[in-house]
Protein backbone atom coordinates (compact mmCIF):
# COMPACT_ATOMS: atom_id res chain seq x y z
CA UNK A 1 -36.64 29.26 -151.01
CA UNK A 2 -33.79 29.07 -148.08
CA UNK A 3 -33.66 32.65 -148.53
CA UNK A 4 -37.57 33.80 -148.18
CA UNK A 5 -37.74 31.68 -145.36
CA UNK A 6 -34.81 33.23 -143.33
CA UNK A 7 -36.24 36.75 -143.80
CA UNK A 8 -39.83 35.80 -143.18
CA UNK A 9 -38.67 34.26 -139.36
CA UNK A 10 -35.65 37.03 -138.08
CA UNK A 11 -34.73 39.41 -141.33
CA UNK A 12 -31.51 37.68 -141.85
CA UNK A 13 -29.49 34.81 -142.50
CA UNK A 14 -27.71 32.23 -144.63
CA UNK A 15 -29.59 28.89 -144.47
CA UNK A 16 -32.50 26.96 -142.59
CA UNK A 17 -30.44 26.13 -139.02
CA UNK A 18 -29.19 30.14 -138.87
CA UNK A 19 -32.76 30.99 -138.78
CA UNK A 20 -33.72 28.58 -136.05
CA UNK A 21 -31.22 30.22 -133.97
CA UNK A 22 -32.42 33.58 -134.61
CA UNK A 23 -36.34 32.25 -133.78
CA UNK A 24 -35.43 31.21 -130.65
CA UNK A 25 -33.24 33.81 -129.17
CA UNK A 26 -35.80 36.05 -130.23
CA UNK A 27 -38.75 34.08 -128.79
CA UNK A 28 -36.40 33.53 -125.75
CA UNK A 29 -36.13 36.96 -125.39
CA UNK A 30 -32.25 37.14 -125.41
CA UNK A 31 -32.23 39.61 -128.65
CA UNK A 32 -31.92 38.44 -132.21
CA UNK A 33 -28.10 37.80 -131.93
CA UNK A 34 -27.31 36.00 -135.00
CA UNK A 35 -24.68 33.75 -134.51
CA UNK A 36 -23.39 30.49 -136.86
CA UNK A 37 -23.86 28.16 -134.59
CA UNK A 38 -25.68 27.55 -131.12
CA UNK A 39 -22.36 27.47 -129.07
CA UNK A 40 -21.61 30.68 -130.47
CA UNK A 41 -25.31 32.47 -129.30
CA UNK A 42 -24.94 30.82 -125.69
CA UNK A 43 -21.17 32.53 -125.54
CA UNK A 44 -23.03 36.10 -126.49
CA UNK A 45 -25.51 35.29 -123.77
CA UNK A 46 -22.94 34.49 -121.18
CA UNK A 47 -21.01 37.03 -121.95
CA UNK A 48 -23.69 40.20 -121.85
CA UNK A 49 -24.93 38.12 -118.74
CA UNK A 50 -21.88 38.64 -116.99
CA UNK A 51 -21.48 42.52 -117.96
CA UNK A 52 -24.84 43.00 -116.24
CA UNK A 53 -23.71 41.27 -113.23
CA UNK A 54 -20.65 43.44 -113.13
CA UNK A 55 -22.43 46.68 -113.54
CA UNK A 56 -24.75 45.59 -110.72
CA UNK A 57 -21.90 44.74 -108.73
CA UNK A 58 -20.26 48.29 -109.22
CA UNK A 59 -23.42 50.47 -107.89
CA UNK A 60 -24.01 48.36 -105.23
CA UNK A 61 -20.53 49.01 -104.32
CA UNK A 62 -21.79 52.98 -104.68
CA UNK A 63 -24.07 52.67 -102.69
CA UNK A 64 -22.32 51.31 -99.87
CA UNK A 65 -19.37 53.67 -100.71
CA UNK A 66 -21.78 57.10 -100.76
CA UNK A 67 -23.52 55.50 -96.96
CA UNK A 68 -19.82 55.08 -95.76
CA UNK A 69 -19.03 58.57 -96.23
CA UNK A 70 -22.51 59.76 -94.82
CA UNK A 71 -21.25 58.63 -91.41
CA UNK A 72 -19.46 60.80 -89.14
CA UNK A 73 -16.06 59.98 -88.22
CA UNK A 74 -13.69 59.38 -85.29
CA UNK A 75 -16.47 57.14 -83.17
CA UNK A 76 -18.57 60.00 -83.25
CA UNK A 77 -22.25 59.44 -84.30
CA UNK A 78 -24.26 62.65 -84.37
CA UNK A 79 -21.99 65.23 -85.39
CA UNK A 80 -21.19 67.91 -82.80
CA UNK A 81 -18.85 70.33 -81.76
CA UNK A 82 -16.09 68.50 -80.14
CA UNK A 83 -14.69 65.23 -82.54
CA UNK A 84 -11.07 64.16 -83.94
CA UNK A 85 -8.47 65.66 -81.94
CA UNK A 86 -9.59 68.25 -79.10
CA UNK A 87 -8.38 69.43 -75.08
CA UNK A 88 -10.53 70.32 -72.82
CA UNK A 89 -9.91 71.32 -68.81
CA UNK A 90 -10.01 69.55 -65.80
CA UNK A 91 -10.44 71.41 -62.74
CA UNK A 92 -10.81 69.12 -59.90
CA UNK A 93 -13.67 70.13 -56.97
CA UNK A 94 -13.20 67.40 -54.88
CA UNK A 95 -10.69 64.72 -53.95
CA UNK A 96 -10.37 62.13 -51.35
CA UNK A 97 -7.31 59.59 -50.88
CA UNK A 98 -8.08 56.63 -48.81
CA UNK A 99 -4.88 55.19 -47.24
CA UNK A 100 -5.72 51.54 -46.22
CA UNK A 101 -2.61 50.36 -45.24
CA UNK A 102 0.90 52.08 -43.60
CA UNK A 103 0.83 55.57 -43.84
CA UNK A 104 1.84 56.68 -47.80
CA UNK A 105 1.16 54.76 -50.69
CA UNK A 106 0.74 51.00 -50.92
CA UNK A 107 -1.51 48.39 -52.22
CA UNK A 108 -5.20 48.77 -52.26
CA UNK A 109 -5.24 53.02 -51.17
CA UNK A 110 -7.45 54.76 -53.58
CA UNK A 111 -7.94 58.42 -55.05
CA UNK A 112 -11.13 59.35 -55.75
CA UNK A 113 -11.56 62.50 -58.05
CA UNK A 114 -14.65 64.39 -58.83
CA UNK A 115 -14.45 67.83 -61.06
CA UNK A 116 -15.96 70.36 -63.54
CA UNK A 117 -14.94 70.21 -66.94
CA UNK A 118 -14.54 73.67 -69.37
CA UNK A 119 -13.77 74.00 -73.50
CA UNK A 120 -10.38 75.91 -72.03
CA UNK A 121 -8.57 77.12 -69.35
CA UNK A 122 -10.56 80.17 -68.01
CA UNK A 123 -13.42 78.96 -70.49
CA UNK A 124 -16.86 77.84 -70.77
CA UNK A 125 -18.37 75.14 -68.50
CA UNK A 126 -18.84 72.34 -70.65
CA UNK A 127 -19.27 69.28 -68.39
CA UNK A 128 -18.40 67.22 -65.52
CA UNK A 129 -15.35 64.84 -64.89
CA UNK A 130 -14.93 61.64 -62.39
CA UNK A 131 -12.03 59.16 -61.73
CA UNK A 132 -11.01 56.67 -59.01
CA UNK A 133 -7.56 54.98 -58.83
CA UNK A 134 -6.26 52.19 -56.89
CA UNK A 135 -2.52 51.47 -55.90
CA UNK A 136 -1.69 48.47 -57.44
CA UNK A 137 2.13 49.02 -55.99
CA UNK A 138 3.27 51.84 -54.28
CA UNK A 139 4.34 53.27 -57.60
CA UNK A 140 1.19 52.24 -59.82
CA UNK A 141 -2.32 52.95 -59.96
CA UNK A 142 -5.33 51.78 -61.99
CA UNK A 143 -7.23 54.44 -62.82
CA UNK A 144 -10.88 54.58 -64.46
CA UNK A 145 -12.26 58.31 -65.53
CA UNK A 146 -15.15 59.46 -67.28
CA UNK A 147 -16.37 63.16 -68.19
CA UNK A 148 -19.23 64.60 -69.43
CA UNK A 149 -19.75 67.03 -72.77
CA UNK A 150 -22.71 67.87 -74.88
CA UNK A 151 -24.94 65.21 -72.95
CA UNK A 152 -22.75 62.53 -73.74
CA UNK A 153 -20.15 60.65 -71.86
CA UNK A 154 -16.12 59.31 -72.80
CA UNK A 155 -14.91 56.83 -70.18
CA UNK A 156 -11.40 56.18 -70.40
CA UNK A 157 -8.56 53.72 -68.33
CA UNK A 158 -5.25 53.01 -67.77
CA UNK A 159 -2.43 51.89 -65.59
CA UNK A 160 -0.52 55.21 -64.34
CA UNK A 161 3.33 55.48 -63.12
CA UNK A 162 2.32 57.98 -60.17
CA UNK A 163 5.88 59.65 -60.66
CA UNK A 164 6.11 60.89 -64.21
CA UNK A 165 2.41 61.63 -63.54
CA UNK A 166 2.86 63.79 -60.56
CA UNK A 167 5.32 65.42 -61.76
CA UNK A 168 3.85 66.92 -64.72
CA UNK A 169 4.29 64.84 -67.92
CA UNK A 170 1.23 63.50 -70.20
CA UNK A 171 -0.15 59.85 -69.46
CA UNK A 172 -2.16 58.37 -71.99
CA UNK A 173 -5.50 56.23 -71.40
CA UNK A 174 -7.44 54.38 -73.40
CA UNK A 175 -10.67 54.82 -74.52
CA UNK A 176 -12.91 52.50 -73.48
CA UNK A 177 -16.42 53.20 -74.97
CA UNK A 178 -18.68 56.21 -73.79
CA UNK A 179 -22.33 57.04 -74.42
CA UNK A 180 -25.05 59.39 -76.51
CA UNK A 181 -22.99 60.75 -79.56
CA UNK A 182 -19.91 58.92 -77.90
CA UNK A 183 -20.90 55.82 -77.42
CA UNK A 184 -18.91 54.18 -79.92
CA UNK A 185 -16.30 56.24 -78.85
CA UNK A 186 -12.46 54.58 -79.11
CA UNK A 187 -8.74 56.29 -78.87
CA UNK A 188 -6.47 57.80 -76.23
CA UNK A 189 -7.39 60.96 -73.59
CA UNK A 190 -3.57 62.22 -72.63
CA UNK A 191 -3.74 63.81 -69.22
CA UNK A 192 -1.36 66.34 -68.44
CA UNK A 193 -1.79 67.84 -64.75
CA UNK A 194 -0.64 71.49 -64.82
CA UNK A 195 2.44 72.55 -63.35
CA UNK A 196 1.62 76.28 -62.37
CA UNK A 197 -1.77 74.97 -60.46
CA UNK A 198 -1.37 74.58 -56.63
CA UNK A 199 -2.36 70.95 -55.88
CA UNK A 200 -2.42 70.08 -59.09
CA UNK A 201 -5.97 70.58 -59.05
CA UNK A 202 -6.21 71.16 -63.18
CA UNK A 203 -5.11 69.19 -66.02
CA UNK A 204 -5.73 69.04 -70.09
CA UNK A 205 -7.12 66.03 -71.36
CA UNK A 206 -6.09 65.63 -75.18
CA UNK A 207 -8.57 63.64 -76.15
CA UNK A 208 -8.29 61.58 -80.12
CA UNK A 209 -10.78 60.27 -81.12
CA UNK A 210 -10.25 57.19 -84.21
């Protein structure tokens, strides 16, 4: 009688309390998981619980992983031609030095620097380029920059030891922000003024973007 009972509520099963905890998984809608005991049916419960969890957990973590890689790198937003690691050339058009104090340099003079900016030397015209520097010693400037390419702008900043810069060897700047495709824009522009250039009116700016 035990017997016809058990297969008349879930198919299977032993005796009258294995079949009441078949009926109610089943009507609980947890699956007929036929355990000896109820302790044993809750464990199975937790247990395929938890897997589900995990799997959720992993392709939410693909999802986030696959949006990750859909965004450009190196601060750069839209894409374009100049990102990472690139030089470009500064060819200055005008410049004005304001000496406020004893003749040469001393506190508070500035340099004010306005120029076109091309993909090379002897290249395409690209941009434009601006930067004004103030003596903060008569060997050190602040300087603040900016230039221009593919409608967006870099600005960059830095304190500057006039004499390795004026004498031809790379400074680097920070990167201080920017805007359009740049302006998230964050890593070093290395300025290197040109040697061979009377006036030292060009320079390469290494710019690297991270």
């Amino acid at each position: 009688m035990t017997i016809k009972t058990n297969v008349k509520a879930a198919g299977i099963g032993f005796n009258h309390n294995e079949s009441l905890v078949v009926r109610s998984n089943v009507k609980a809608g947890l699956g007929p998981w036929v355990s000896t005991n109820h302790n044993e049916s809750l464990s199975t419960v937790t247990r395929r619980r938890r897997a589900r969890t995990a799997l959720q957990a992993i392709g939410l973590a693909l999802v986030i992983g696959l949006g990750m890689a859909a965004l450009p790198a190196s601060g750069q937003e839209d894409g374009g031609a100049y990102r990472g690691r690139f030089s470009l050339l500064q060819h200055d058009t005008t410049r004005q030095s304001i000496d406020l104090g004893e003749p040469g340099p001393s506190v508070g003079d500035q340099l004010v620097i306005g120029g076109d900016v091309y993909n090379h030397q002897g290249g395409t015209l690209v941009g434009r380029s601006a930067a004004q520097c103030t003596f903060s010693s008569e060997a050190e400037m602040l300087c603040w920059a900016a230039f221009t390419v593919e409608d967006s702008q870099i600005t960059f900043q830095g304190i500057v030891n006039t004499f390795p810069f004026f004498t031809n060897q790379p400074v680097d700047f920070a990167i201080t922000g920017g805007t359009g495709s740049y302006r998230k824009a964050r890593g070093t522009v290395t300025v290197l003024i040109l040697p061979d250039v009377p006036n030292g009116t060009d320079a390469v700016l290494t710019v690297d973007l991270r």
